[in-house]
C-alpha atoms as a PDB file:
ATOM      1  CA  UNK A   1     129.626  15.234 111.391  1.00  0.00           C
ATOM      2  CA  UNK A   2     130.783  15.578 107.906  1.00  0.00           C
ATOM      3  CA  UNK A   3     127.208  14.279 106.486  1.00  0.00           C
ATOM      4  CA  UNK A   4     125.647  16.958 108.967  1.00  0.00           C
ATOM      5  CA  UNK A   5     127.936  19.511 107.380  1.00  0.00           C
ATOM      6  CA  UNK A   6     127.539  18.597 103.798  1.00  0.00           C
ATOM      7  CA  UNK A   7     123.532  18.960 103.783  1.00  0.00           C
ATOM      8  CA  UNK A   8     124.173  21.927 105.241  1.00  0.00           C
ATOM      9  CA  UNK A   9     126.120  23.261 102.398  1.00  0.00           C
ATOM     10  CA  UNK A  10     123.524  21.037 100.293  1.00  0.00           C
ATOM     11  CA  UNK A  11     120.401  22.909 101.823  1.00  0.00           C
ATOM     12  CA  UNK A  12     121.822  26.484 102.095  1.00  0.00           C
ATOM     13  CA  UNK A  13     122.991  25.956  98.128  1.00  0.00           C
ATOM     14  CA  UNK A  14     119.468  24.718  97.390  1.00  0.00           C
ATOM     15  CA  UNK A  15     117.732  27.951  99.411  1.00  0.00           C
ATOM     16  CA  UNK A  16     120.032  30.335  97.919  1.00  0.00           C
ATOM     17  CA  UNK A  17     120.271  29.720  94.072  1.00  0.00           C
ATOM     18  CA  UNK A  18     117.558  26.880  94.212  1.00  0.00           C
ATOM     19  CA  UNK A  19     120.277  24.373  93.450  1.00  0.00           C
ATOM     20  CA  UNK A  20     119.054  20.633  93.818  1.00  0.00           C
ATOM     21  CA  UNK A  21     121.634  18.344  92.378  1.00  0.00           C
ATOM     22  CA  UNK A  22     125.174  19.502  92.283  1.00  0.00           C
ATOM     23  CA  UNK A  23     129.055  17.981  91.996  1.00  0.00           C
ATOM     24  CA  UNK A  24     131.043  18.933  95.123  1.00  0.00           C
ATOM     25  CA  UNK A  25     134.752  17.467  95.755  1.00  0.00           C
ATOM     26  CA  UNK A  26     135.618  16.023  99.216  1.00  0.00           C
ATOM     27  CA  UNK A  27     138.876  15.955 100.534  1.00  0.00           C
ATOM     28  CA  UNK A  28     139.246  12.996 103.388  1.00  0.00           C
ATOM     29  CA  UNK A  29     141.317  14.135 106.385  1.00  0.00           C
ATOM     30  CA  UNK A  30     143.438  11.380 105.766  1.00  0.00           C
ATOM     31  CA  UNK A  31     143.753  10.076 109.527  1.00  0.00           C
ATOM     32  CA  UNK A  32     141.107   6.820 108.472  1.00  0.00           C
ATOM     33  CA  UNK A  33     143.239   4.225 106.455  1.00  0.00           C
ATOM     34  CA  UNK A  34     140.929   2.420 104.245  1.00  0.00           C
ATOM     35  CA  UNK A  35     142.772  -0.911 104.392  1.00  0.00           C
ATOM     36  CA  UNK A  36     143.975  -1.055 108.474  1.00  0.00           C
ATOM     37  CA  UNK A  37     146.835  -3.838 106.686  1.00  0.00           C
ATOM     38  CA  UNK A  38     149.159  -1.280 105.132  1.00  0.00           C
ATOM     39  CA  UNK A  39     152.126  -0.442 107.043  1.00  0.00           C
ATOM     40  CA  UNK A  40     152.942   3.182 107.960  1.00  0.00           C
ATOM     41  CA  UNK A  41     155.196   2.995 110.365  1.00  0.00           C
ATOM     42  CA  UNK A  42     157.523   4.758 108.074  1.00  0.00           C
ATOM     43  CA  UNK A  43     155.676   7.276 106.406  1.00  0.00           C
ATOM     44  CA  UNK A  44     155.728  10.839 107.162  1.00  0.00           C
ATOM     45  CA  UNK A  45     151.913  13.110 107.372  1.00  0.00           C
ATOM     46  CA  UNK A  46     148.875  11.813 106.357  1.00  0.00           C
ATOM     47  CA  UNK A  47     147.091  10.416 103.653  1.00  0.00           C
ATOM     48  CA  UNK A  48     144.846  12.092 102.012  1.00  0.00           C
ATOM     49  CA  UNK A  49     141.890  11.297  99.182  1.00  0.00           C
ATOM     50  CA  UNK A  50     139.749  14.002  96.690  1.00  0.00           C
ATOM     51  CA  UNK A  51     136.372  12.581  94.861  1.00  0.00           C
ATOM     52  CA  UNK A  52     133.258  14.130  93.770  1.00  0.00           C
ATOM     53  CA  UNK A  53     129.898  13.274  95.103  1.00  0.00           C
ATOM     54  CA  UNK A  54     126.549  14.045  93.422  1.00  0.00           C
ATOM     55  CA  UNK A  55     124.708  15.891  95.976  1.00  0.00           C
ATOM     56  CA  UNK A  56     120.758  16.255  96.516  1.00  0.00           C
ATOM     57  CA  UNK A  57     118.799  18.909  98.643  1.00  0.00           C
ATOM     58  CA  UNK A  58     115.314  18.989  97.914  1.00  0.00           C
ATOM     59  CA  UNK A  59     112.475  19.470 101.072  1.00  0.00           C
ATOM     60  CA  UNK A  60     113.631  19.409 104.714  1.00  0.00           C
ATOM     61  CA  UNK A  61     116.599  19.329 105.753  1.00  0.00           C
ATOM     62  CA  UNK A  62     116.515  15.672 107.459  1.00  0.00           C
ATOM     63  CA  UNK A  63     115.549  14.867 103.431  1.00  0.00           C
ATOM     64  CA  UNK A  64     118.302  16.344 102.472  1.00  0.00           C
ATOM     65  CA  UNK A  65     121.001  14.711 105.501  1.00  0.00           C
ATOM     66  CA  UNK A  66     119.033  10.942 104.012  1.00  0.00           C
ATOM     67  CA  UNK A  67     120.136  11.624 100.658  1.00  0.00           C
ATOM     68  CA  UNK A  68     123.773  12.597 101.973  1.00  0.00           C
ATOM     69  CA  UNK A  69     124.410   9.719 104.407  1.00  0.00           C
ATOM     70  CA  UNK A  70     123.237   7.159 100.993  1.00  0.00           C
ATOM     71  CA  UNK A  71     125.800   8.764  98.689  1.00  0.00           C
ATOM     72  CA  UNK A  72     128.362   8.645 101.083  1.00  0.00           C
ATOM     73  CA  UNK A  73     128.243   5.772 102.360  1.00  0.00           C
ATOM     74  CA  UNK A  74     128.138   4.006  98.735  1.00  0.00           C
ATOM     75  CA  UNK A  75     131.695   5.204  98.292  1.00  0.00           C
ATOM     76  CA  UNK A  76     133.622   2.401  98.541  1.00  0.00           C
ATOM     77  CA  UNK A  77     137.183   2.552 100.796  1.00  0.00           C
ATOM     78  CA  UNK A  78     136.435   6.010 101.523  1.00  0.00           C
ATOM     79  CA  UNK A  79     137.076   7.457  98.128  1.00  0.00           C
ATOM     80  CA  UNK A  80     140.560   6.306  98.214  1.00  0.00           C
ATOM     81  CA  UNK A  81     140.098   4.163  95.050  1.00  0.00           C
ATOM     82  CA  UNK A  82     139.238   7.267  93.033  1.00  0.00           C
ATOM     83  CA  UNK A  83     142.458   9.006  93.190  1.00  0.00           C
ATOM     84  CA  UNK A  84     144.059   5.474  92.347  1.00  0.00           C
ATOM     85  CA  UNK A  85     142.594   5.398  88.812  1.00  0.00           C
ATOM     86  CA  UNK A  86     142.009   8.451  87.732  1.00  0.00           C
ATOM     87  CA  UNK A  87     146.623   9.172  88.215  1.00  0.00           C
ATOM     88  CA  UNK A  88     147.453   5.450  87.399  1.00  0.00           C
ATOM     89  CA  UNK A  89     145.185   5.108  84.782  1.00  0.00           C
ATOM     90  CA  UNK A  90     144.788   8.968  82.933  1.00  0.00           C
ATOM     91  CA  UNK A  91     141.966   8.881  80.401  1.00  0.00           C
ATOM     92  CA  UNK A  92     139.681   6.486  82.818  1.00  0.00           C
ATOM     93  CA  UNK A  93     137.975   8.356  84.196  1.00  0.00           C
ATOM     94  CA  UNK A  94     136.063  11.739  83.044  1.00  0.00           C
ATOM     95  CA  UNK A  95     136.202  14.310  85.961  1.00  0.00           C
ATOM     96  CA  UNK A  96     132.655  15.874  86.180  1.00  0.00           C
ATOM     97  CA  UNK A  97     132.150  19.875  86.524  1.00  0.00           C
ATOM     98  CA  UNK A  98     132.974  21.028  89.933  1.00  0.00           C
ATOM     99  CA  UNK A  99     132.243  24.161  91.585  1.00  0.00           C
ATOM    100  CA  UNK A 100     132.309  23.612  95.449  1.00  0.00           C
ATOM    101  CA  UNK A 101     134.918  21.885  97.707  1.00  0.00           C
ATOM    102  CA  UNK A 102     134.746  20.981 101.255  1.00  0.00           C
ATOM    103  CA  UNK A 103     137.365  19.181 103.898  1.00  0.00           C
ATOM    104  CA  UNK A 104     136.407  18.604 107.098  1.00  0.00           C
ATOM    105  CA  UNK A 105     139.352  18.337 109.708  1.00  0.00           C
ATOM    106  CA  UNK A 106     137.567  16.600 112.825  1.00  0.00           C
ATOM    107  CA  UNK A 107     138.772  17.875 116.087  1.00  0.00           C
ATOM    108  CA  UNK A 108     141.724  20.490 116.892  1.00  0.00           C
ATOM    109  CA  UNK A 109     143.584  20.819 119.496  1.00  0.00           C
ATOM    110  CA  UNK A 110     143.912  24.697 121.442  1.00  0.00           C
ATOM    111  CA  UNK A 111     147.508  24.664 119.621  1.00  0.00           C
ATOM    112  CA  UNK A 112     146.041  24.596 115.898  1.00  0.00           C
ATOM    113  CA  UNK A 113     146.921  28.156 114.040  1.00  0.00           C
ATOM    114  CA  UNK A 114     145.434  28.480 110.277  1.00  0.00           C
ATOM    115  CA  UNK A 115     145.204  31.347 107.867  1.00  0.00           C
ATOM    116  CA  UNK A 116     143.865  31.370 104.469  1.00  0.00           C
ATOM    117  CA  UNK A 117     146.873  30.625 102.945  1.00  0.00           C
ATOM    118  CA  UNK A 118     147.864  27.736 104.800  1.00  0.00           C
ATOM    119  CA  UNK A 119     144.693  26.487 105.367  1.00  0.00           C
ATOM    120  CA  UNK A 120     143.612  26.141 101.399  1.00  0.00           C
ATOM    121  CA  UNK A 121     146.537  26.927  99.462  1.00  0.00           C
ATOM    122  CA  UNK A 122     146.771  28.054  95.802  1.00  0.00           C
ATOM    123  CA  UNK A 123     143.043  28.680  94.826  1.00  0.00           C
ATOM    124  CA  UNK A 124     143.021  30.304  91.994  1.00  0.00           C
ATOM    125  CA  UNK A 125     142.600  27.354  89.859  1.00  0.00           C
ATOM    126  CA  UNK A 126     139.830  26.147  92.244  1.00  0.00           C
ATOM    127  CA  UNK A 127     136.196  25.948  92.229  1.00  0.00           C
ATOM    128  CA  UNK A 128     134.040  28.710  93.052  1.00  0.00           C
ATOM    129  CA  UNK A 129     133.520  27.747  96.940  1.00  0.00           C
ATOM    130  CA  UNK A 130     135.400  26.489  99.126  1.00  0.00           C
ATOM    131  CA  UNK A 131     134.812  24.777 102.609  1.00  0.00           C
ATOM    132  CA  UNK A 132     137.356  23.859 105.410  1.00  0.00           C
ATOM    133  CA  UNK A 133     135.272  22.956 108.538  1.00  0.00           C
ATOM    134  CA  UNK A 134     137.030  21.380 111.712  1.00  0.00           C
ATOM    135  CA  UNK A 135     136.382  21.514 115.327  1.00  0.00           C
ATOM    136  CA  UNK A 136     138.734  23.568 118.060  1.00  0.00           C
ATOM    137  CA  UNK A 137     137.859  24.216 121.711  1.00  0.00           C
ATOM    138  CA  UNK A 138     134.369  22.829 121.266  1.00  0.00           C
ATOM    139  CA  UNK A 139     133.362  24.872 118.562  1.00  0.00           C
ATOM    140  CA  UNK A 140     132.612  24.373 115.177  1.00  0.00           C
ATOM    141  CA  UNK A 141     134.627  26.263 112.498  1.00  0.00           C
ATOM    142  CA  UNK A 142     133.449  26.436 108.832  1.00  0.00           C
ATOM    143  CA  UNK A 143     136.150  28.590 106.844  1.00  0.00           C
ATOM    144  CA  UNK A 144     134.935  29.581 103.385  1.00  0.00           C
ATOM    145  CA  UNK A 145     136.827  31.176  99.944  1.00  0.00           C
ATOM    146  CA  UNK A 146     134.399  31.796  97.718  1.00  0.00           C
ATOM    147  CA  UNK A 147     134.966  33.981  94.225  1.00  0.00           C
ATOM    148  CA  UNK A 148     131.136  34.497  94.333  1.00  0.00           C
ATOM    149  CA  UNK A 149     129.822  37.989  94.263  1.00  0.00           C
ATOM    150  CA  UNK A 150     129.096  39.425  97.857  1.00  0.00           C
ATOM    151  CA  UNK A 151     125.386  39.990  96.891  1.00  0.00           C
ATOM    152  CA  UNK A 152     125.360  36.186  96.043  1.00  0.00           C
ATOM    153  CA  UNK A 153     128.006  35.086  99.060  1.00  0.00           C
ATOM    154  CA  UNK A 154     125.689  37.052 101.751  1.00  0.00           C
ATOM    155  CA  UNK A 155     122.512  35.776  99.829  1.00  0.00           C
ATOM    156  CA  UNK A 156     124.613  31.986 100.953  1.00  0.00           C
ATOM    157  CA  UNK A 157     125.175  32.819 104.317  1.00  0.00           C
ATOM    158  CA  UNK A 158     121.798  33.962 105.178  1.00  0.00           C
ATOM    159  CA  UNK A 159     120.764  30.786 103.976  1.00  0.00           C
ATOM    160  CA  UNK A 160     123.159  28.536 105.911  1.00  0.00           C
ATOM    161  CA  UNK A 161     122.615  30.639 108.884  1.00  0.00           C
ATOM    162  CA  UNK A 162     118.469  29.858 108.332  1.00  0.00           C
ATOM    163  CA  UNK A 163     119.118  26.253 108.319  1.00  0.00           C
ATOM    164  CA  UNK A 164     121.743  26.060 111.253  1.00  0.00           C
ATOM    165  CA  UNK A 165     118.336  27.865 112.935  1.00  0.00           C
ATOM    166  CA  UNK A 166     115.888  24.982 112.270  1.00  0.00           C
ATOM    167  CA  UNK A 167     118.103  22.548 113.152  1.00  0.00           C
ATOM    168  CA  UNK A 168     118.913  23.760 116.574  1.00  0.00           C
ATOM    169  CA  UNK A 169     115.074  24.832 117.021  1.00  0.00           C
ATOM    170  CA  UNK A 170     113.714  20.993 116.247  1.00  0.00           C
ATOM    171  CA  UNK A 171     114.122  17.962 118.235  1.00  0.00           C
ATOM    172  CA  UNK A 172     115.676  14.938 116.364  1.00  0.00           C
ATOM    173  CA  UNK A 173     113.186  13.437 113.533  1.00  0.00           C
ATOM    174  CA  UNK A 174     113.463   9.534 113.095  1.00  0.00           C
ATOM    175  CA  UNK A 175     112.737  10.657 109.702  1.00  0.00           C
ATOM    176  CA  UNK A 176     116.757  11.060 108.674  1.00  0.00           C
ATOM    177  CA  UNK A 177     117.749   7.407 109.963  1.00  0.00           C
ATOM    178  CA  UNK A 178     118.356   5.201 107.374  1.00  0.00           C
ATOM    179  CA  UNK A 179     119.233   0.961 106.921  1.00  0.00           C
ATOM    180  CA  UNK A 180     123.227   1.778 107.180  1.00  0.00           C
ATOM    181  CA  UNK A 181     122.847   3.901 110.478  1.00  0.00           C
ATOM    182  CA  UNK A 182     122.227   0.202 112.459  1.00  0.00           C
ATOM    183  CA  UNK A 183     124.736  -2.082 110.423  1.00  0.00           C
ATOM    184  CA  UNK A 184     124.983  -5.028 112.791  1.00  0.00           C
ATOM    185  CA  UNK A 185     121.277  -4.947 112.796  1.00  0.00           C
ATOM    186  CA  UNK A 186     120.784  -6.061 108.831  1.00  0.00           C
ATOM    187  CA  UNK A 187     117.927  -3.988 108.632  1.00  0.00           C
ATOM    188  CA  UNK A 188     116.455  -3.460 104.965  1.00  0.00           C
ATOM    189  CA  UNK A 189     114.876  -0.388 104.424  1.00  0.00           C
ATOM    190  CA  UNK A 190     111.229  -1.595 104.606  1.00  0.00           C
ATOM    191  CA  UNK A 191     112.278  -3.432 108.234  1.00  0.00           C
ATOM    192  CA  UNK A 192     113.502   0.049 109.174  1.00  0.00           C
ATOM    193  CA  UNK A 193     110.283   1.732 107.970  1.00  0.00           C
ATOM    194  CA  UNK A 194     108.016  -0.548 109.699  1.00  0.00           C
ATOM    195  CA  UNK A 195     109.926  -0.020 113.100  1.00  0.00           C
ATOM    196  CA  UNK A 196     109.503   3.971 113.052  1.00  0.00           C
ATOM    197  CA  UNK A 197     105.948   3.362 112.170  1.00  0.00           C
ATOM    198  CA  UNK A 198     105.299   0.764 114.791  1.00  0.00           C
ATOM    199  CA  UNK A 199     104.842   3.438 117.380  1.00  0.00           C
ATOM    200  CA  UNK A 200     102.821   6.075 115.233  1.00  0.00           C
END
């Protein structure tokens, strides 16, 4: 879900303001440990990590959800490692220019309440867009702050809303699988090419 939901930002920023390659911070949800050994049996909340990712959207959309799934699944213990070195070890690493970030919550329960404030807290000294997407009673919820003009926020949301069209109007295209989507399989990418072909 969250590499369906990040080419969609990817594609509708890319329709919009013609925006191929752009920095956008994730924050993880924090309820996937990236090392199942540490104890946290005594801890209280979650953990939580923030990176950047260098995202791509150029031609269809199922282009666009390849490029995703790659950069996200390069990031190694789920981007934990990032926030490790860049507070234990200040001067490391040199933060690139951000201007869009998204959290995606999973699934809700009936009992979730969230406002703007609570959901995204102090965002003044924030990017330009912000995302918060999670999924409550079956539907899916995309929140967004954005200090955008309206002419260029509505110019967004047409955009988003154009793409969230095609994808619900086409049937799935083989064309978006990649090696990683079949990891017991050890499938290089040229294996995987010549099985979606065999049929053609």
């Amino acid at each position: 879900m969250e590499e369906v939901l990040l080419s969609l930002i990817a594609k509708g920023l890319n329709q919009s303001f013609e925006v191929k390659n752009f920095w956008l911070e994730v924050e993880g949800h924090g309820r996937e440990m990236a090392d199942e050994t540490i104890d946290v049996t005594r801890t209280v909340g979650w953990f939580t990590a923030m990176y950047p990712i260098l995202l791509h959207s150029d031609g269809t959309f199922d282009d666009t959800l390849k490029n995703t799934k790659n950069v996200i699944r390069e990031i190694p213990n789920k981007g934990f490692d990032y926030g490790v070195i860049k507070y234990l070890r200040s001067g490391v690493i040199q933060e690139p220019d951000i201007y869009v970030t998204f959290n995606y919550l999973g699934k809700l329960d009936s009992q979730f309440e969230s406002s703007n404030s609570r959901d995204f807290g102090e965002f003044e000294n924030k990017p330009k867009l912000h995302f918060l997407s999670f999924i409550q009673d079956g539907k899916l919820i995309i929140k967004i702050i954005s200090k955008l003009a309206e002419e260029k926020m509505n110019l967004l949301m047409e955009a988003i809303g154009d793409v969230v069209k095609v994808i619900k109007g086409t049937e799935f295209d083989q064309g978006s699988l990649i090696e990683s989507d079949f990891p017991d399989a050890m499938l290089t990418e040229e294996d995987l090419f010549h099985i979606l072909n065999s049929n053609k």
